[in-house]
PDB file of N, CA and C in Angstrom:
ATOM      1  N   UNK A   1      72.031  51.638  24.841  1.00  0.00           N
ATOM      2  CA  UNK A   1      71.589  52.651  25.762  1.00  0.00           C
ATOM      3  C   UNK A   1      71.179  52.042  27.111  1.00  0.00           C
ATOM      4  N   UNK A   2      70.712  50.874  27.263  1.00  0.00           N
ATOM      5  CA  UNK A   2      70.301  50.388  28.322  1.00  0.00           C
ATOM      6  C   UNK A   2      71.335  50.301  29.480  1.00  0.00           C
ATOM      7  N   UNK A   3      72.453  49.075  28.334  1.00  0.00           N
ATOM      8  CA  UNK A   3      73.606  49.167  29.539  1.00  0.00           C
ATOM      9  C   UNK A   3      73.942  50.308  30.228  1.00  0.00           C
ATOM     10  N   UNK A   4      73.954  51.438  29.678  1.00  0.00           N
ATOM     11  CA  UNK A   4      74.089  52.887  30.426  1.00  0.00           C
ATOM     12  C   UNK A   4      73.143  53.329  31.352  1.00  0.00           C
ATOM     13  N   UNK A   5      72.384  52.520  31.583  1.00  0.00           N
ATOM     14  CA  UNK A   5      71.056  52.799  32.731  1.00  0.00           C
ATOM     15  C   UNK A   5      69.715  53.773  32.049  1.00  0.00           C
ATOM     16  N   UNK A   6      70.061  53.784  30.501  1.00  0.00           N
ATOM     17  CA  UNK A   6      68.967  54.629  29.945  1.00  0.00           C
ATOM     18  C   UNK A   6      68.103  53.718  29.460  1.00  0.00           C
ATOM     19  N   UNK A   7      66.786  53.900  29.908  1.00  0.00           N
ATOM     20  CA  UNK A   7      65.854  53.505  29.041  1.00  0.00           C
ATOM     21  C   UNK A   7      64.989  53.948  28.495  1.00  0.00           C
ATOM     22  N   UNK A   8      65.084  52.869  27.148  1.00  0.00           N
ATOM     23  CA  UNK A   8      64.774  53.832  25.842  1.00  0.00           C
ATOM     24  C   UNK A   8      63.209  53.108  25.457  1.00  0.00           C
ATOM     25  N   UNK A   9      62.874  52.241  26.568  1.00  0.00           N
ATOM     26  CA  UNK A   9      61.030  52.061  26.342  1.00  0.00           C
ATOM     27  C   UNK A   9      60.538  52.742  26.977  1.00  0.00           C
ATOM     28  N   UNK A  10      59.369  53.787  26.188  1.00  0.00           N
ATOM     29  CA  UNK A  10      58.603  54.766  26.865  1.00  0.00           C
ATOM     30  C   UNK A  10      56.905  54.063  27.571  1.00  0.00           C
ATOM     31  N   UNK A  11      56.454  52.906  27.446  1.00  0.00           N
ATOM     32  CA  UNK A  11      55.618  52.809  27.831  1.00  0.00           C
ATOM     33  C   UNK A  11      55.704  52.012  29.182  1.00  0.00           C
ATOM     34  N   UNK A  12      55.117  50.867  29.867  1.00  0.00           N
ATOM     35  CA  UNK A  12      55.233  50.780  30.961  1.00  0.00           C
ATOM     36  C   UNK A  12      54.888  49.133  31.441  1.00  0.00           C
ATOM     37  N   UNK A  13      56.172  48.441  31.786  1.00  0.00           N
ATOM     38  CA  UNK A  13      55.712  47.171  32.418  1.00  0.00           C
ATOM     39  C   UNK A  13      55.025  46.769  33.360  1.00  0.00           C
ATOM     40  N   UNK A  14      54.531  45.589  33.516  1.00  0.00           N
ATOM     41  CA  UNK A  14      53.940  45.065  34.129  1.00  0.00           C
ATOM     42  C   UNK A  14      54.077  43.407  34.568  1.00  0.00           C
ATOM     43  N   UNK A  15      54.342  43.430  36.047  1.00  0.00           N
ATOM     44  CA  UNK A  15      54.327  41.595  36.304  1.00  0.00           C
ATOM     45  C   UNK A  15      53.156  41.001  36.701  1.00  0.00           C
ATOM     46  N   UNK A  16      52.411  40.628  36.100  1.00  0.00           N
ATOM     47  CA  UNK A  16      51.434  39.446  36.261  1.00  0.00           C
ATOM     48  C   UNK A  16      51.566  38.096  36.881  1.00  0.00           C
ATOM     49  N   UNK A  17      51.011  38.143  38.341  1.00  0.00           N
ATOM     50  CA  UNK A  17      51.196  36.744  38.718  1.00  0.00           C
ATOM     51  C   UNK A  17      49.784  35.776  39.349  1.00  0.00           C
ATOM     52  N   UNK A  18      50.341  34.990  39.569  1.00  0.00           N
ATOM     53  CA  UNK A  18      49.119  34.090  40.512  1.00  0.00           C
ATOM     54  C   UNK A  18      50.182  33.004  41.143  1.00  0.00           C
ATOM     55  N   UNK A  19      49.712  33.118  42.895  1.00  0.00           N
ATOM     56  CA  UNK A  19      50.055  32.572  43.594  1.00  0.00           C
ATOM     57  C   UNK A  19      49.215  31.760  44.211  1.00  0.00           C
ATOM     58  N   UNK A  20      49.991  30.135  44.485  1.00  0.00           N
ATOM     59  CA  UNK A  20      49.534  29.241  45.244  1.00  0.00           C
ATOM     60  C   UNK A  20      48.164  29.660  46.689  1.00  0.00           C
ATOM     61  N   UNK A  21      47.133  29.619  46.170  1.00  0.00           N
ATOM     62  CA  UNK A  21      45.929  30.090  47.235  1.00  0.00           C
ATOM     63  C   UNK A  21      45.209  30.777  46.355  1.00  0.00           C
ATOM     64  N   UNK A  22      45.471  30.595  45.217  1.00  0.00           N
ATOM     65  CA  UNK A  22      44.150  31.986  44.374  1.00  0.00           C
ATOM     66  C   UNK A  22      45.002  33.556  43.710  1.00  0.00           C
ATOM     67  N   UNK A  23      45.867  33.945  45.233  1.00  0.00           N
ATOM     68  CA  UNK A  23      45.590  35.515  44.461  1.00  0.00           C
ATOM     69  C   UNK A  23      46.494  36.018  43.085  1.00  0.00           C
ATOM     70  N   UNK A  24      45.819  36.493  42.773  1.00  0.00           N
ATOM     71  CA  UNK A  24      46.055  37.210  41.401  1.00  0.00           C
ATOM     72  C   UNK A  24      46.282  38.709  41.316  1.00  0.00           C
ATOM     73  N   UNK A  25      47.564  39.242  40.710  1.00  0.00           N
ATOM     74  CA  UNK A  25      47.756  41.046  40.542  1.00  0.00           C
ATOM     75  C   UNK A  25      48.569  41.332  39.441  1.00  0.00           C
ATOM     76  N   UNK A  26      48.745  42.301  39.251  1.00  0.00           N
ATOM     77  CA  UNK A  26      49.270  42.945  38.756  1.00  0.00           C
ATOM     78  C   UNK A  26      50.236  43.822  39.332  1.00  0.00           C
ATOM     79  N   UNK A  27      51.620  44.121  38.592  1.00  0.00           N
ATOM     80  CA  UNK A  27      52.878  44.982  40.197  1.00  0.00           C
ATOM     81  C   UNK A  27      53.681  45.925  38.655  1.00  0.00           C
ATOM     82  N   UNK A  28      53.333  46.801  38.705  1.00  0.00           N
ATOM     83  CA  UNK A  28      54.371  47.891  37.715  1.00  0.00           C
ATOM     84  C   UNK A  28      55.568  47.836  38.006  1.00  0.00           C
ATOM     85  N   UNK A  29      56.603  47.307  36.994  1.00  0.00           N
ATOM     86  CA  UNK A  29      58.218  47.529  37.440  1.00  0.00           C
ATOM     87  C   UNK A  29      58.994  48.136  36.222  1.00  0.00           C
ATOM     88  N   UNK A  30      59.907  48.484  36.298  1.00  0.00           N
ATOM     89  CA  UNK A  30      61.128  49.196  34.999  1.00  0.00           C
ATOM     90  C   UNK A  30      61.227  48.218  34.408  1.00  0.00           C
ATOM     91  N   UNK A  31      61.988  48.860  33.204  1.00  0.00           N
ATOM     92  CA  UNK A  31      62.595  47.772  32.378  1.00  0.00           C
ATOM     93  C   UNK A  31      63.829  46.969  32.738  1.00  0.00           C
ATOM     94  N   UNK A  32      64.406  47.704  33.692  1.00  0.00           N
ATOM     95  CA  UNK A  32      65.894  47.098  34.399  1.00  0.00           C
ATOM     96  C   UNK A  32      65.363  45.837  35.550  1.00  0.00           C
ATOM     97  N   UNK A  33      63.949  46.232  36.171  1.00  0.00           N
ATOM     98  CA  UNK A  33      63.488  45.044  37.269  1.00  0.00           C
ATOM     99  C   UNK A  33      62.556  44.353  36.195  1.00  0.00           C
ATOM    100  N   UNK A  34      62.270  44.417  34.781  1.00  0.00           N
ATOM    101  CA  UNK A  34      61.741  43.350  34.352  1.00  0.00           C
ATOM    102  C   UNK A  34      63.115  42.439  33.972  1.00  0.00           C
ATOM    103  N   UNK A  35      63.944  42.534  33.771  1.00  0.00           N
ATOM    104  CA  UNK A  35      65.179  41.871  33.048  1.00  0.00           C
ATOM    105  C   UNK A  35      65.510  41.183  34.095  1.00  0.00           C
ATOM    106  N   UNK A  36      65.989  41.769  35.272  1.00  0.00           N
ATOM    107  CA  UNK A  36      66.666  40.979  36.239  1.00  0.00           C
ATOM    108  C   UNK A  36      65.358  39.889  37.081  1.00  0.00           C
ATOM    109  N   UNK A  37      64.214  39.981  37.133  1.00  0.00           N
ATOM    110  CA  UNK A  37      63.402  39.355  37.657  1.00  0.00           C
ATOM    111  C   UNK A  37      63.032  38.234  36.800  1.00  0.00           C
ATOM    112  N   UNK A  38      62.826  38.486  35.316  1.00  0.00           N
ATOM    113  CA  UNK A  38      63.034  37.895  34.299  1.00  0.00           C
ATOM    114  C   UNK A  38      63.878  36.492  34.348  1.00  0.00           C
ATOM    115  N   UNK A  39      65.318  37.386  34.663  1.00  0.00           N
ATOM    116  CA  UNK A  39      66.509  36.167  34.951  1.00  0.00           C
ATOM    117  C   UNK A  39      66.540  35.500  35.969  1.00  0.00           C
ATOM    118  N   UNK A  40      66.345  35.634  37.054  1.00  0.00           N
ATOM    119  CA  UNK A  40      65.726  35.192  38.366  1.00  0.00           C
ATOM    120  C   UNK A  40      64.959  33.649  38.271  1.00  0.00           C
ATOM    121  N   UNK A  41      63.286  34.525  38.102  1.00  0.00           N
ATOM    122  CA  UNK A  41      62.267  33.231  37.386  1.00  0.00           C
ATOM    123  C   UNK A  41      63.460  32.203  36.340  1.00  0.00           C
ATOM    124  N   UNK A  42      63.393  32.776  35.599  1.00  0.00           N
ATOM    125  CA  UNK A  42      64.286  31.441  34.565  1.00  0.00           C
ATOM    126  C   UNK A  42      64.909  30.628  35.152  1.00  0.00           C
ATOM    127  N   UNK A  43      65.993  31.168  36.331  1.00  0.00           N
ATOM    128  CA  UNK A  43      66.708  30.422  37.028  1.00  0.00           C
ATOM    129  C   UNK A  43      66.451  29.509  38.373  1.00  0.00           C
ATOM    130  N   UNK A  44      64.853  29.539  38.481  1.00  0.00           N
ATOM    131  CA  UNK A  44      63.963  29.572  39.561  1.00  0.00           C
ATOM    132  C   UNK A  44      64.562  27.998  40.135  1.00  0.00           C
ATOM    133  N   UNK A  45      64.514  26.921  40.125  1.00  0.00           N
ATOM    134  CA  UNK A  45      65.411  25.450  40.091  1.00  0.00           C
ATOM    135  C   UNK A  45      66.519  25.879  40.525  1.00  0.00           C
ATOM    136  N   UNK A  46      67.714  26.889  40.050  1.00  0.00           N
ATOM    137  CA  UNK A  46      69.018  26.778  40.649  1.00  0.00           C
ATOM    138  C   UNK A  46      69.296  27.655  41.181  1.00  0.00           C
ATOM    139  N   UNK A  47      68.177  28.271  42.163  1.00  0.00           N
ATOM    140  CA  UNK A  47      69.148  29.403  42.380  1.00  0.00           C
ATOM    141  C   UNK A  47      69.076  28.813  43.745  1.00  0.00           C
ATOM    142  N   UNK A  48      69.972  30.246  44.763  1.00  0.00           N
ATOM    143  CA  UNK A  48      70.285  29.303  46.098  1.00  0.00           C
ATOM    144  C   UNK A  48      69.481  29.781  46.752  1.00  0.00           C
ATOM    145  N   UNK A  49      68.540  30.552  46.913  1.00  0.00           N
ATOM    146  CA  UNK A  49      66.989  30.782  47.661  1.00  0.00           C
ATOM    147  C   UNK A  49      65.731  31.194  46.531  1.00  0.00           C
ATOM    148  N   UNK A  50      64.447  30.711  47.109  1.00  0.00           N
ATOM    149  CA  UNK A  50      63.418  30.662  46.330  1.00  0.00           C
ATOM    150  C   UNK A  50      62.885  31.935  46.195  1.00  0.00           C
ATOM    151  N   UNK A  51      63.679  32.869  47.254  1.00  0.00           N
ATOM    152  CA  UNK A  51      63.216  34.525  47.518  1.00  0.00           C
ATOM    153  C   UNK A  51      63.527  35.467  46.594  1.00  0.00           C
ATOM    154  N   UNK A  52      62.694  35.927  45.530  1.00  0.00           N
ATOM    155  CA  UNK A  52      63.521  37.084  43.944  1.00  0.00           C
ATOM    156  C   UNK A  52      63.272  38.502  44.986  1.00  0.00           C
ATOM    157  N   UNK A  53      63.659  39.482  45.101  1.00  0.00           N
ATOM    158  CA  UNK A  53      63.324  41.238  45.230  1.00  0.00           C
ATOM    159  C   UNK A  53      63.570  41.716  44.295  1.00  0.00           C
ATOM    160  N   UNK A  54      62.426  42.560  44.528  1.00  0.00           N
ATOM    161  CA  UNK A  54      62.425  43.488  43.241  1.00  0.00           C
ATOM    162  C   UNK A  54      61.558  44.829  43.759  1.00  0.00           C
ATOM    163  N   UNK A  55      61.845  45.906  42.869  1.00  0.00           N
ATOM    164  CA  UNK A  55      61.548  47.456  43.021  1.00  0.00           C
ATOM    165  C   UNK A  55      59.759  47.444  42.254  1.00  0.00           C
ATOM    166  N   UNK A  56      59.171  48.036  43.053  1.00  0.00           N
ATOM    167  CA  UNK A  56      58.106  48.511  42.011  1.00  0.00           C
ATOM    168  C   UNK A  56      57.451  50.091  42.402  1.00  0.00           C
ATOM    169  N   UNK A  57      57.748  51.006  41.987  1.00  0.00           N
ATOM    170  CA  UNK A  57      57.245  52.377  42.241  1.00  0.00           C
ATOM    171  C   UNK A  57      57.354  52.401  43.460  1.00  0.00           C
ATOM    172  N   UNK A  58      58.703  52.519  44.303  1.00  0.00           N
ATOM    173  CA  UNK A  58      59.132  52.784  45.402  1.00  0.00           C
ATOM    174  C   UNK A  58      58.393  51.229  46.419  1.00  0.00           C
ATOM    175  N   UNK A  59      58.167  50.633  46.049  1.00  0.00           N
ATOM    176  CA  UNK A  59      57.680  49.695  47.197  1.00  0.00           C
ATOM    177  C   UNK A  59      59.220  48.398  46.921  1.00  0.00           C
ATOM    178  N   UNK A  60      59.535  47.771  47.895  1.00  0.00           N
ATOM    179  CA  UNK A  60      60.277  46.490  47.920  1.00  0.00           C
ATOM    180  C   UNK A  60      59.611  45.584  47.480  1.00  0.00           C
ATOM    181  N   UNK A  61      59.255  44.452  46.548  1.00  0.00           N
ATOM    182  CA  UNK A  61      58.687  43.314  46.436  1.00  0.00           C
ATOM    183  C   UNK A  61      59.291  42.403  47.192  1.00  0.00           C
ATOM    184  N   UNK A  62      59.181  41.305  47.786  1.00  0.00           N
ATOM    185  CA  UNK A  62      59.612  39.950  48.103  1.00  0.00           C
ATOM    186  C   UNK A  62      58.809  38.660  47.777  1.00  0.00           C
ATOM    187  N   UNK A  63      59.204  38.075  46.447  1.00  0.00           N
ATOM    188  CA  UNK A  63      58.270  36.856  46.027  1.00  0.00           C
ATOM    189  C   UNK A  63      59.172  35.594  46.303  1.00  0.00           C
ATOM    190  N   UNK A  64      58.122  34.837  47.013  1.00  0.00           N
ATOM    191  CA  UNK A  64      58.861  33.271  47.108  1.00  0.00           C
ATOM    192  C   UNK A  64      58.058  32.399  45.716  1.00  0.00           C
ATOM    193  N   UNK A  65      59.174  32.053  45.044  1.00  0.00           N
ATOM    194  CA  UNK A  65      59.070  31.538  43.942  1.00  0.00           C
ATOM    195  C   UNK A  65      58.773  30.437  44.166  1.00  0.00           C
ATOM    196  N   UNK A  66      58.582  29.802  45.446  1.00  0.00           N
ATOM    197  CA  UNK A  66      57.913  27.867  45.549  1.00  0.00           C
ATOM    198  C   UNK A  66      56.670  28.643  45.527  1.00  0.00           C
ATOM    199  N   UNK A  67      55.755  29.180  45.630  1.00  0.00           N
ATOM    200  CA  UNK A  67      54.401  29.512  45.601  1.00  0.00           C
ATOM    201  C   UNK A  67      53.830  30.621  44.413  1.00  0.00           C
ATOM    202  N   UNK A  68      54.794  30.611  43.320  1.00  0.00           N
ATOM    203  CA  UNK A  68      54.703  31.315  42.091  1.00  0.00           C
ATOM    204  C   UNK A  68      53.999  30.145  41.261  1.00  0.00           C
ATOM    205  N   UNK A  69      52.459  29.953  40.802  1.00  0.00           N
ATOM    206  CA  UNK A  69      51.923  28.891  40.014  1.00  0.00           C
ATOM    207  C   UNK A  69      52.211  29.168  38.795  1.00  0.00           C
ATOM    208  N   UNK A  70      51.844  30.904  38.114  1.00  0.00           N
ATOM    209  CA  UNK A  70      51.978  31.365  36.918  1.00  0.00           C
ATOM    210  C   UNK A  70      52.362  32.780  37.164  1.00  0.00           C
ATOM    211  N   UNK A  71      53.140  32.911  35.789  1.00  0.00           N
ATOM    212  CA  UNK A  71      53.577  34.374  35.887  1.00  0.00           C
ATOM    213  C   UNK A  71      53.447  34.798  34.251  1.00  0.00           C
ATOM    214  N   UNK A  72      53.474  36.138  33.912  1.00  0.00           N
ATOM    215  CA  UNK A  72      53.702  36.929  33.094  1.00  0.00           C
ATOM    216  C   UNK A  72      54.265  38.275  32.598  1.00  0.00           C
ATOM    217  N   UNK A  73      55.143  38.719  32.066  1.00  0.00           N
ATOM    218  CA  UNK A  73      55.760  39.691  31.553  1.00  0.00           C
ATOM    219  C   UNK A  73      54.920  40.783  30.499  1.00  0.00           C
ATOM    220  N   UNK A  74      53.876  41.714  30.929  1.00  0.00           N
ATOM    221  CA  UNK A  74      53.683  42.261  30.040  1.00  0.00           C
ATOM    222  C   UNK A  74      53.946  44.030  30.131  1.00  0.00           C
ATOM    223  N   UNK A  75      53.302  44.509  28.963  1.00  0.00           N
ATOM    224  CA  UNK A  75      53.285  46.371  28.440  1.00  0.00           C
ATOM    225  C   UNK A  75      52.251  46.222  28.516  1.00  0.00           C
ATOM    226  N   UNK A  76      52.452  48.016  28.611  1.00  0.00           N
ATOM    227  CA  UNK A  76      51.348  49.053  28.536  1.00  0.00           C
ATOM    228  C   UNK A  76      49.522  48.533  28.402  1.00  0.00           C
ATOM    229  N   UNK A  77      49.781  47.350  29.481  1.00  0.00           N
ATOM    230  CA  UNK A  77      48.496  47.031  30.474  1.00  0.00           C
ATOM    231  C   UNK A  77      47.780  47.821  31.388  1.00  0.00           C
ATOM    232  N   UNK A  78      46.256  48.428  31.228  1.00  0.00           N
ATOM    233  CA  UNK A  78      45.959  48.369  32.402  1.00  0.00           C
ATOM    234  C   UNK A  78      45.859  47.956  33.819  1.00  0.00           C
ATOM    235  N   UNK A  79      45.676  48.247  34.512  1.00  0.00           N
ATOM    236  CA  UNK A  79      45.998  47.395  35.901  1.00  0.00           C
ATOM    237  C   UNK A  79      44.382  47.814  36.621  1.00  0.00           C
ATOM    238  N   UNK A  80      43.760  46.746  37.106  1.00  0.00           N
ATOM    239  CA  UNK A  80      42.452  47.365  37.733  1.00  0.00           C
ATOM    240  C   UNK A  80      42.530  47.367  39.226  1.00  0.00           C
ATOM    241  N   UNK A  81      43.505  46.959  39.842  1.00  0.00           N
ATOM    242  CA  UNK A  81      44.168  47.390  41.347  1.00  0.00           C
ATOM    243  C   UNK A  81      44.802  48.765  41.531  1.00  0.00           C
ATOM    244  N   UNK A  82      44.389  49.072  42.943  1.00  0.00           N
ATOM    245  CA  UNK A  82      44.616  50.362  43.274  1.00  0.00           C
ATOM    246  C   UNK A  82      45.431  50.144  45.028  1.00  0.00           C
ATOM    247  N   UNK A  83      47.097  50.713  44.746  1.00  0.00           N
ATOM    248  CA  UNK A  83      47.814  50.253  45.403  1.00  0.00           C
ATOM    249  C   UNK A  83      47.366  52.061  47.004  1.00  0.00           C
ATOM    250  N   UNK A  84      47.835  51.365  47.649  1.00  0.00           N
ATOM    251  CA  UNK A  84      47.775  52.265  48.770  1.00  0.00           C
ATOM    252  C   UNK A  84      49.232  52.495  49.235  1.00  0.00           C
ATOM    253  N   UNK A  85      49.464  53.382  49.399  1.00  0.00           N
ATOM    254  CA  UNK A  85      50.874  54.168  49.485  1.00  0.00           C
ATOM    255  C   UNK A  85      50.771  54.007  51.159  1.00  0.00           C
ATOM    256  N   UNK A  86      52.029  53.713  51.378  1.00  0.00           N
ATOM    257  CA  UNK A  86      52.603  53.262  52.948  1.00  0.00           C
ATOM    258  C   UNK A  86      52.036  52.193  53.965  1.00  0.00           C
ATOM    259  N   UNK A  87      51.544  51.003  52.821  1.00  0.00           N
ATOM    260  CA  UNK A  87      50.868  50.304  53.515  1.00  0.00           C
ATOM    261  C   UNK A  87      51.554  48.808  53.432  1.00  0.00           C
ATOM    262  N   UNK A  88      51.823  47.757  53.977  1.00  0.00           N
ATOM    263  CA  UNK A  88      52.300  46.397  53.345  1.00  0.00           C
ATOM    264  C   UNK A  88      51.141  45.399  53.547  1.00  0.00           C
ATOM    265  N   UNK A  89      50.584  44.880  52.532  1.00  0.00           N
ATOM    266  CA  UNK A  89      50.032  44.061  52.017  1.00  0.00           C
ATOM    267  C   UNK A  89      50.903  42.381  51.553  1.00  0.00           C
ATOM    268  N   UNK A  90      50.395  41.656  52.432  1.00  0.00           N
ATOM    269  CA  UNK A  90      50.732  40.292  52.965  1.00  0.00           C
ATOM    270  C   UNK A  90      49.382  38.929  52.117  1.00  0.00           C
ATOM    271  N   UNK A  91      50.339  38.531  51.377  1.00  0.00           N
ATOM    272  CA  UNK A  91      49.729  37.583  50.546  1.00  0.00           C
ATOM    273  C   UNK A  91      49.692  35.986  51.879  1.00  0.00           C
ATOM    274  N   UNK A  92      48.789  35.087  51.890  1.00  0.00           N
ATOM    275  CA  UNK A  92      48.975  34.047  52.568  1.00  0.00           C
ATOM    276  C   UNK A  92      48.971  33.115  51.761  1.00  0.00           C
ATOM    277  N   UNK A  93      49.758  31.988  51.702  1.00  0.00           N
ATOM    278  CA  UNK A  93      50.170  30.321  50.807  1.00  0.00           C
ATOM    279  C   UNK A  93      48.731  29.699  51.353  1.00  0.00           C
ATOM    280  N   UNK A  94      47.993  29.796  51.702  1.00  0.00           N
ATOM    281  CA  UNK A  94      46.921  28.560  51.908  1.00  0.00           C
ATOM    282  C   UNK A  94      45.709  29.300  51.651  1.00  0.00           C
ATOM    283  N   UNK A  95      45.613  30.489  51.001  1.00  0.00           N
ATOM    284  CA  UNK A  95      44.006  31.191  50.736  1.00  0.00           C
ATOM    285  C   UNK A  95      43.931  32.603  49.710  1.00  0.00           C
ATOM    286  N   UNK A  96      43.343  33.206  49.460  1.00  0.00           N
ATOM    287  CA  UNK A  96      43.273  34.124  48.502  1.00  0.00           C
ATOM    288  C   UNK A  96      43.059  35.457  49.161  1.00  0.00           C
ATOM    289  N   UNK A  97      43.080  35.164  50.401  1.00  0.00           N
ATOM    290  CA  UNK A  97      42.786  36.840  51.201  1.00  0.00           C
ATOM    291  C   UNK A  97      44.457  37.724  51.497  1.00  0.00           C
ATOM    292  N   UNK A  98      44.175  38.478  51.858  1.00  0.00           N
ATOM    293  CA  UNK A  98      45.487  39.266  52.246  1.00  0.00           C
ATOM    294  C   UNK A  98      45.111  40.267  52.705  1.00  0.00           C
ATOM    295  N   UNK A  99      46.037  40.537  54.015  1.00  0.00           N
ATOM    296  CA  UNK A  99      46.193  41.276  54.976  1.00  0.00           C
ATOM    297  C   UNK A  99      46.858  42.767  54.939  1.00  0.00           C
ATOM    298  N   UNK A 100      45.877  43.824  54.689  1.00  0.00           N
ATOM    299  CA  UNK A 100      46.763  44.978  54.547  1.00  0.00           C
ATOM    300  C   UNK A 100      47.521  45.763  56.374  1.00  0.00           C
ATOM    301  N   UNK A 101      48.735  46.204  56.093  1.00  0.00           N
ATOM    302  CA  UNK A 101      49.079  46.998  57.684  1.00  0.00           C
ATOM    303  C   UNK A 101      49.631  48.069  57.070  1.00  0.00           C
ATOM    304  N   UNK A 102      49.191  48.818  57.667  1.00  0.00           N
ATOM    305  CA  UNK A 102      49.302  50.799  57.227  1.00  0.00           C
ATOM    306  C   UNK A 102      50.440  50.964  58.498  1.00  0.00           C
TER     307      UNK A 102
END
């Protein structure tokens, strides 16, 4: 069913990361952007840019994988972040703060 673009998990992923400077989140994605992001990371060494995209509830992600320390794949996690709709939020490589622009 998947290959057909159906998916047949009803509960709800989640990417867990921590980046080089501290910050730490949580980012809700499908089961189709956990697979391909999935394959991505794995391939993180060969691929030909360190840059993965990915979808999360209408927002674009852009992660540079040289500043990915740890990551995780999980379900039907709470998340204790509260995302703001039309805003981009800018992670920095040398500190744990980040810059929101509405």
């Amino acid at each position: 069913m998947e290959e057909a673009g159906i998916d047949m998990f009803t509960g709800t992923h989640y990417f867990k990361y921590r980046l080089r400077g501290g910050t730490t989140g949580y980012i809700e994605i499908t089961t189709q952007e956990k697979n391909r992001l999935w394959r991505f990371v794995q391939r993180a060494g060969s691929n030909s840019t360190p840059f993965a995209a990915f979808y999360s509830r209408g927002w674009c992600v852009l992660l540079n994988l040289d500043h990915l320390i740890f990551c995780q794949f999980l379900f039907d996690e709470q998340r204790s972040d509260a995302e703001k709709e039309g805003a981009v939020e800018i992670f920095f490589a040398d500190g744990s703060d980040s810059a929101i622009l509405a």
